[in-house]
C-alpha atoms as a PDB file:
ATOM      1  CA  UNK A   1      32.052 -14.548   4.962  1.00  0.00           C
ATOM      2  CA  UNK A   2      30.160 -17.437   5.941  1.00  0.00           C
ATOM      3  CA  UNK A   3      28.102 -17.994   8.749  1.00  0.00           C
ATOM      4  CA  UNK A   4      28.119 -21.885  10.538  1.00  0.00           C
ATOM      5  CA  UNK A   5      25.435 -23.771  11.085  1.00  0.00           C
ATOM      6  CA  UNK A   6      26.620 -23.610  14.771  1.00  0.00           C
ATOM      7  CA  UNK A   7      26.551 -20.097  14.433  1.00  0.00           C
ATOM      8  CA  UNK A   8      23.328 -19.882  12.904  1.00  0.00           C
ATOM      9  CA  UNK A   9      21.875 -21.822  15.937  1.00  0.00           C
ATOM     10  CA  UNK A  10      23.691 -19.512  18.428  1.00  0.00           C
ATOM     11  CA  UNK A  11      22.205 -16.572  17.078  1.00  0.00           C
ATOM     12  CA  UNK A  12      19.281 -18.312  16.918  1.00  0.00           C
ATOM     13  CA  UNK A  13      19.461 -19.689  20.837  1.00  0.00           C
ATOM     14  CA  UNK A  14      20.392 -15.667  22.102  1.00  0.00           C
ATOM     15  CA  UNK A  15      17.042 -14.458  20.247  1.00  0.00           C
ATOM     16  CA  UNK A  16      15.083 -16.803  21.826  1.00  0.00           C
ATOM     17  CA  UNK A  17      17.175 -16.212  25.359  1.00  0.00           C
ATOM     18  CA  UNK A  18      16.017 -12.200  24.896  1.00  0.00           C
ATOM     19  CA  UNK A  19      12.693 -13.175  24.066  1.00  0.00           C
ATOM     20  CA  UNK A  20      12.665 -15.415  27.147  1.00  0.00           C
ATOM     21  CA  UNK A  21      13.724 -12.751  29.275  1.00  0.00           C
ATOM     22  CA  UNK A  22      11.543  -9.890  28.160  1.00  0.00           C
ATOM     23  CA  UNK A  23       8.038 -11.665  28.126  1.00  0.00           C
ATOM     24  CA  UNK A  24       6.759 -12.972  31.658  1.00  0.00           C
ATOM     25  CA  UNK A  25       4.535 -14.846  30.394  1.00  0.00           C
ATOM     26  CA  UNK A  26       6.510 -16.939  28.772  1.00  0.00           C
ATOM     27  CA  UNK A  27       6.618 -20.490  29.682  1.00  0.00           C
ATOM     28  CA  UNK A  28       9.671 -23.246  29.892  1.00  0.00           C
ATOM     29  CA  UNK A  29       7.449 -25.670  28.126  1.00  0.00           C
ATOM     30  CA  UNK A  30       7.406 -23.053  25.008  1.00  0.00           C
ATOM     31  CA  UNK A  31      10.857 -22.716  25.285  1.00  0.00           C
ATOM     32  CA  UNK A  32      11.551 -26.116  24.808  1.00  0.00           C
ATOM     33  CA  UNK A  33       8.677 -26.343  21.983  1.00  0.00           C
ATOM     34  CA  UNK A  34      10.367 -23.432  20.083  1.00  0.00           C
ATOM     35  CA  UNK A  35      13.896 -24.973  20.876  1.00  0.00           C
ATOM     36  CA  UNK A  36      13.270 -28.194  19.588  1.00  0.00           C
ATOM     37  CA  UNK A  37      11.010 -26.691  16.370  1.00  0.00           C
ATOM     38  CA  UNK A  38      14.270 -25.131  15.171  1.00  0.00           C
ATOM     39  CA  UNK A  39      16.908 -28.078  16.269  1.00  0.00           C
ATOM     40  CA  UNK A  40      14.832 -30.227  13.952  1.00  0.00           C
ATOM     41  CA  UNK A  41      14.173 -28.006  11.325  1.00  0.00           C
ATOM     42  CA  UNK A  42      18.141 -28.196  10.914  1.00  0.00           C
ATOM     43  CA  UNK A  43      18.695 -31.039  10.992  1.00  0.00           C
ATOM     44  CA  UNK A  44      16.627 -32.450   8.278  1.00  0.00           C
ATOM     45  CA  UNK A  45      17.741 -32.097   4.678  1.00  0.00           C
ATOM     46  CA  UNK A  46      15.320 -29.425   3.867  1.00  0.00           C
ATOM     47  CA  UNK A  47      16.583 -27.760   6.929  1.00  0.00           C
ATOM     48  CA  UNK A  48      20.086 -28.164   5.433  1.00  0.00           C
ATOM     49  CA  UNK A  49      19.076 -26.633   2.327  1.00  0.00           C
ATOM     50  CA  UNK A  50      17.581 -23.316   4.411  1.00  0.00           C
ATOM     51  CA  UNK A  51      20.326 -23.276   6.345  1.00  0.00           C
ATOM     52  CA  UNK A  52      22.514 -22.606   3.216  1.00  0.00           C
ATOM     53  CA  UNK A  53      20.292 -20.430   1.332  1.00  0.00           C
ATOM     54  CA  UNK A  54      20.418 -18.311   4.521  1.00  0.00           C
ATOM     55  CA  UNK A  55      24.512 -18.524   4.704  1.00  0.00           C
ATOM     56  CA  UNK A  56      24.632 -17.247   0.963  1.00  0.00           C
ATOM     57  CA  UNK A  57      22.286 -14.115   1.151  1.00  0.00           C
ATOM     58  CA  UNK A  58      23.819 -13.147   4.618  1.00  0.00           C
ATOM     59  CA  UNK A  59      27.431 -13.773   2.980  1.00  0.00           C
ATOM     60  CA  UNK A  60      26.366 -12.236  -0.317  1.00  0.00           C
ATOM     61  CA  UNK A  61      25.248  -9.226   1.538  1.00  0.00           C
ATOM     62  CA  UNK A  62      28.224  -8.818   3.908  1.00  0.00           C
ATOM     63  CA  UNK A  63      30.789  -9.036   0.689  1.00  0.00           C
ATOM     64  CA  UNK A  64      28.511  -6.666  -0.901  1.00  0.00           C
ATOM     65  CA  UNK A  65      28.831  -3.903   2.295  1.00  0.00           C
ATOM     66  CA  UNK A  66      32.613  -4.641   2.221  1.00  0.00           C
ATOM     67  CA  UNK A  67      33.259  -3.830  -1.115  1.00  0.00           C
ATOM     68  CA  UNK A  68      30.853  -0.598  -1.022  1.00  0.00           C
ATOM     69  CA  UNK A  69      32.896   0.401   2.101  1.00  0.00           C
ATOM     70  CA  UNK A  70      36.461  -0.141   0.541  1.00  0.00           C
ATOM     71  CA  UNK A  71      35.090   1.585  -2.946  1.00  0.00           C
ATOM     72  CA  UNK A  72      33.883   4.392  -0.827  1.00  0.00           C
ATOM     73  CA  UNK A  73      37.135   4.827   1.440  1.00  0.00           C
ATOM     74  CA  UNK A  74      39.664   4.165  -1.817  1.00  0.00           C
ATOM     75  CA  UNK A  75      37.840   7.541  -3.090  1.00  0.00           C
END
């Protein structure tokens, strides 16, 4: 399993729409601080690097769940 970049930021963007929505103090101006805090951090090559150490552990962990779920229902 691997996660996109697009996907990453999606996940990403809903957080930040809950977050939004839960605090009333929170302020459009943040939003678009926090918003464009993470749209850069992606998109520079450090970023890029994250982004794929992030992909691997989440994919790593998912292939690891799947095959502890297919050992324990082969049983």
């Amino acid at each position: 399993m691997n996660i996109t970049t697009s996907g990453l930021f999606l996940i990403v963007c809903i957080g930040l729409g809950i977050w939004m929505k839960k605090d009333s103090s929170f302020r459009k101006r943040e939003f678009l601080a926090v918003s464009l805090f993470w749209i850069l951090l992606v998109a520079t090559p450090a970023g890029a690097d994250g982004v794929n150490k992030v992909q691997d552990a989440i994919g790593n962990g998912a292939r690891s769940a799947t095959e502890t779920v297919n050992d324990v229902s082969s049983k």
